[in-house]
Every structure is written in structure tokens, then in C-alpha cells.
N, C-alpha and C. Protein backbone atom coordinates (compact mmCIF):
# COMPACT_ATOMS: atom_id res chain seq x y z
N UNK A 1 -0.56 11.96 7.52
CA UNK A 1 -0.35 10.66 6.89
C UNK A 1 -0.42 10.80 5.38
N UNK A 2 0.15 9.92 4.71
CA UNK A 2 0.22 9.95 3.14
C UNK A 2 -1.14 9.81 2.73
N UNK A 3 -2.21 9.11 3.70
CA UNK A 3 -3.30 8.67 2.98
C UNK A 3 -4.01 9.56 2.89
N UNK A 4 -3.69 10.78 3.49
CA UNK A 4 -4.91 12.02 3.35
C UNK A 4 -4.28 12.81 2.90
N UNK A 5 -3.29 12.93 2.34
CA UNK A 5 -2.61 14.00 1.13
C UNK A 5 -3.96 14.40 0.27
N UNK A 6 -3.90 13.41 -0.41
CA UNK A 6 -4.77 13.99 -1.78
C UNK A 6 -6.30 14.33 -1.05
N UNK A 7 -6.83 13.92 0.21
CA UNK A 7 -8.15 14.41 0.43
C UNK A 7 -7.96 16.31 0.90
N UNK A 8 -6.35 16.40 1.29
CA UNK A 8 -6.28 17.68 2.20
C UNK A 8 -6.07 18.38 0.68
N UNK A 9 -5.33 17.96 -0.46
CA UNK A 9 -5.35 18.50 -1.85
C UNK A 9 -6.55 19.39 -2.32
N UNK A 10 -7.93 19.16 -1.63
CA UNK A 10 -9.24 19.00 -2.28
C UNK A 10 -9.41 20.92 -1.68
N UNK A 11 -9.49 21.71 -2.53
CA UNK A 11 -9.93 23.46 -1.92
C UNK A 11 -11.94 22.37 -1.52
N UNK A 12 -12.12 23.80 -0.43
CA UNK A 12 -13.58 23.56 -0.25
C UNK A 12 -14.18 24.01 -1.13
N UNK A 13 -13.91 24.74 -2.08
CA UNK A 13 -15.31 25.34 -2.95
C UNK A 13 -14.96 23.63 -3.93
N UNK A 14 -14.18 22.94 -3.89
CA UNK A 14 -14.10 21.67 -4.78
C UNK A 14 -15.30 20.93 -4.26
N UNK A 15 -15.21 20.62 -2.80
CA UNK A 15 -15.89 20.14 -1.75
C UNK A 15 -17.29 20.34 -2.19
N UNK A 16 -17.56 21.66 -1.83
CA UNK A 16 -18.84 21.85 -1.68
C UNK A 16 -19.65 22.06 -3.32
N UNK A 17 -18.69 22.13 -4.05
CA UNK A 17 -19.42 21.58 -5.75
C UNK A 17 -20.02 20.69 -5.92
N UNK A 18 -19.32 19.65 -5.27
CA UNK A 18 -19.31 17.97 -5.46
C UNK A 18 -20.35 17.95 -4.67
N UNK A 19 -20.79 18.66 -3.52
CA UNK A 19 -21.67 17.86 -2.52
C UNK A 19 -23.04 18.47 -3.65
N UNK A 20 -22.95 20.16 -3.56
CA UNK A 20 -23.97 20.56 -4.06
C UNK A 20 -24.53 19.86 -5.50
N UNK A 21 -23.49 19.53 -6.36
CA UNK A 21 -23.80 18.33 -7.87
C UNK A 21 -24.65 17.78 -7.24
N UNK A 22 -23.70 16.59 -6.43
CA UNK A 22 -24.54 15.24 -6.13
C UNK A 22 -25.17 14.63 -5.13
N UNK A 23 -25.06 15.88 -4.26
CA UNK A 23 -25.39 15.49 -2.83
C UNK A 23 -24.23 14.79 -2.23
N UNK A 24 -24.43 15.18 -0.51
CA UNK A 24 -23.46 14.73 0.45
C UNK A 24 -23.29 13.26 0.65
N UNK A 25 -24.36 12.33 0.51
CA UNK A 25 -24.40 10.85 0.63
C UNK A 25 -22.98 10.30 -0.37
N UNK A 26 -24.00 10.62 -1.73
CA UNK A 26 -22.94 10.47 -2.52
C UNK A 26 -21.28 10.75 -3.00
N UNK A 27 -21.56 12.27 -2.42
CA UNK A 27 -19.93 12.91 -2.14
C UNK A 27 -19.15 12.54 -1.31
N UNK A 28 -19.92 11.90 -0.04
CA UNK A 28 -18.97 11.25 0.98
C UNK A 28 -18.61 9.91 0.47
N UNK A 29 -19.58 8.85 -0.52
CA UNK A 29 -19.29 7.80 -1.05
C UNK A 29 -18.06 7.88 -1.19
N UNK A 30 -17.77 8.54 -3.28
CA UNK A 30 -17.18 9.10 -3.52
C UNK A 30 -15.64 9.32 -2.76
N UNK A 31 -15.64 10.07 -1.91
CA UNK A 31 -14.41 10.32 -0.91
C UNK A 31 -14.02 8.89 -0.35
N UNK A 32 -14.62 8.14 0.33
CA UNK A 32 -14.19 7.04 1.02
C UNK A 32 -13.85 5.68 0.08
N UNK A 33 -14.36 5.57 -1.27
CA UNK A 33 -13.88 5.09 -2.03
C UNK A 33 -12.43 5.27 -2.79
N UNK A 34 -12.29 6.48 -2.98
CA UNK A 34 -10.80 6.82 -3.67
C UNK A 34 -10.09 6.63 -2.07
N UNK A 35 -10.38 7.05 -1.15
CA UNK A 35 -9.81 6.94 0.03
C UNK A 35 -9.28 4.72 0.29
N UNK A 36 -10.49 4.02 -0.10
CA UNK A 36 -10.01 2.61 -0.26
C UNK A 36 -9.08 2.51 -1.23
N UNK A 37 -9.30 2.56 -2.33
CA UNK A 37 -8.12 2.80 -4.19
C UNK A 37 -6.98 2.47 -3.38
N UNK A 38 -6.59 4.38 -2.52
CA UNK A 38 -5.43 4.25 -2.41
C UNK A 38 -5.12 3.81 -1.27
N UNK A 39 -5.43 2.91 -0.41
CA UNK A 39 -4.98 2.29 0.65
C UNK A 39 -4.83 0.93 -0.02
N UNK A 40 -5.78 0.16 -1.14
CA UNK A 40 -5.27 -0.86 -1.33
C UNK A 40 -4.20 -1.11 -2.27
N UNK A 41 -3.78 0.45 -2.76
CA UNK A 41 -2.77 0.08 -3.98
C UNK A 41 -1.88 0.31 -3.37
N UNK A 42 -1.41 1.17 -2.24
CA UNK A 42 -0.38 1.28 -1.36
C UNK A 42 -0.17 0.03 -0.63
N UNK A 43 -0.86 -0.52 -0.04
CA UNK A 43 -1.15 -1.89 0.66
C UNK A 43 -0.04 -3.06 -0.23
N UNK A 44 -0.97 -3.05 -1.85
CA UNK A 44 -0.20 -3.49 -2.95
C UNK A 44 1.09 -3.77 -3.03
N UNK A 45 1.54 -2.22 -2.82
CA UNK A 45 2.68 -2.30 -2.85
C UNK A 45 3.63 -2.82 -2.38
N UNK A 46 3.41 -2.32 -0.68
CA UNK A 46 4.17 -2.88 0.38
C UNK A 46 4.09 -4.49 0.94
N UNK A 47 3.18 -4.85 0.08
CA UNK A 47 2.94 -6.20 0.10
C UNK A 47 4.34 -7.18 -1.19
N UNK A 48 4.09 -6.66 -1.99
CA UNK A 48 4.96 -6.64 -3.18
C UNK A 48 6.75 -6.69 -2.81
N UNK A 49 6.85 -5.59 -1.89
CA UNK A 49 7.92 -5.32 -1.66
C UNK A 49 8.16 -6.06 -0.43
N UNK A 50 7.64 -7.02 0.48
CA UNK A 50 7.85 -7.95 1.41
C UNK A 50 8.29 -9.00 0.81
N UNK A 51 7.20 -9.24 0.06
CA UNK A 51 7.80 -10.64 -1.20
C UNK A 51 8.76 -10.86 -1.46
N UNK A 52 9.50 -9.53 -1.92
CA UNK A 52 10.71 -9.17 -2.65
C UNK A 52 11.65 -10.10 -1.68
N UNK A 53 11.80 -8.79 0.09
CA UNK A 53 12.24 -9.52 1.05
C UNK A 53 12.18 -10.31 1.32
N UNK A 54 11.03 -11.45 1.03
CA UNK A 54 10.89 -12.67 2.08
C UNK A 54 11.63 -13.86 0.82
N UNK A 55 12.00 -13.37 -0.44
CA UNK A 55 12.56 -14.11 -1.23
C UNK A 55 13.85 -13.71 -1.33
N UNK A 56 14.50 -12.80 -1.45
CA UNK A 56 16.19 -12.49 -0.94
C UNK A 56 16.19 -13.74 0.34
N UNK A 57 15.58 -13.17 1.49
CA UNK A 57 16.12 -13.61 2.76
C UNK A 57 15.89 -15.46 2.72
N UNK A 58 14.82 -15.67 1.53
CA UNK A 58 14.72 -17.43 1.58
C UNK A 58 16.77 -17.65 0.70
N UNK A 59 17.18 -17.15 -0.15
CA UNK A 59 17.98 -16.85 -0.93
C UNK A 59 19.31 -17.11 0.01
N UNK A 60 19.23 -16.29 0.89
CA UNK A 60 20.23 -16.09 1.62
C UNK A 60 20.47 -17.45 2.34
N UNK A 61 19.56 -17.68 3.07
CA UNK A 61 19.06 -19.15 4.42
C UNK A 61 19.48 -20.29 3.55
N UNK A 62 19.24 -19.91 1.98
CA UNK A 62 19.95 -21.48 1.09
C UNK A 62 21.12 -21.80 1.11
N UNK A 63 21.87 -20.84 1.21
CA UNK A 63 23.07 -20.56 1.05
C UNK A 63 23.86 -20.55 2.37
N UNK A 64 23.21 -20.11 3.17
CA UNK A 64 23.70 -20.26 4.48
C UNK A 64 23.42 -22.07 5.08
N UNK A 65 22.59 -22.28 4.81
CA UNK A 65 22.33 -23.59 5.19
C UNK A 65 23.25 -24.74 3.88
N UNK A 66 23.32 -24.42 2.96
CA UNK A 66 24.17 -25.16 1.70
C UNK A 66 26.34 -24.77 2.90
N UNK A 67 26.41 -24.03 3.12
CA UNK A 67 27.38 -23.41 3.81
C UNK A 67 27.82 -24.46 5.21
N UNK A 68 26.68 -24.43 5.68
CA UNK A 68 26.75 -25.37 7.09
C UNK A 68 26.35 -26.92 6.63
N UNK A 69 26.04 -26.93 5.75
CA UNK A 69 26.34 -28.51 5.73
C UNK A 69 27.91 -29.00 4.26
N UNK A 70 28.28 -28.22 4.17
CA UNK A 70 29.65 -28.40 3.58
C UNK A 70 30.57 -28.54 4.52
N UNK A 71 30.23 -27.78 5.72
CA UNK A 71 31.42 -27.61 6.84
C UNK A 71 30.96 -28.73 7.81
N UNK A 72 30.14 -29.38 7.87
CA UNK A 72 29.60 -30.21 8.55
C UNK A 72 30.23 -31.49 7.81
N UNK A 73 30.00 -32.07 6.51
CA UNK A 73 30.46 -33.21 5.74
C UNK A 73 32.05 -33.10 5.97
N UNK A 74 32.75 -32.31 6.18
CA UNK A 74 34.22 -31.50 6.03
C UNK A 74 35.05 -32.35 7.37
């Protein structure tokens, strides 16, 4: 999955720096936090980009509905 790219990025001697620095509590913090970041900025995104869609497709339904009532008055 995309979301564990950057955790599989991590060599273990990175790993085990971080734990040995600050301890494992904290290193696992740490991990599951950047692990939220990027789920909610991805989230963000694809949220963003529905919008996009759900405003084309209102766009379209105006026009389609402006369409059927011309042919309807007609």
C-alpha cells in the first residue's frame, strides 16, 4: 500500500537509532503519528478531488435539467 512506502523506506539501523535515542514507546509514537500526517493528507486529497466531481457532475444535472425543461415548454 502507498501508506507504508515511506515506513518500508526506514533501513533498521534507522529503526533501531530512533528506538535506542528515545526509546521504543516513543519511537513507536513517533511512527504512528507520521503514519496519521499521511493518511489524513492523502484522505485530504481525495476528498478535494470528490468535490471537484461532485461539482462538475452538479454542473452537468443543470444543464441537463435546463435541457429537459426547454423541450418540455417546446
Amino acid at each position: 500500500m502507498n501508506l507504508f512506502v515511506h515506513l518500508l523506506e526506514v533501513t533498521p539501523s534507522e529503526i533501531g537509532s530512533l528506538i535506542g535515542t528515545v526509546g521504543f514507546p516513543v519511537a513507536l509514537s513517533i511512527g504512528l503519528l507520521t503514519y496519521l500526517f499521511r493518511v489524513q493528507k492523502e484522505h485530504r486529497e481525495e476528498t478535494n478531488q470528490l468535490k471537484a466531481a461532485i461539482t462538475d457532475l452538479r454542473l452537468v444535472m443543470s444543464q441537463i435539467l435546463e435541457h429537459v425543461r426547454n423541450k418540455w415548454e417546446d
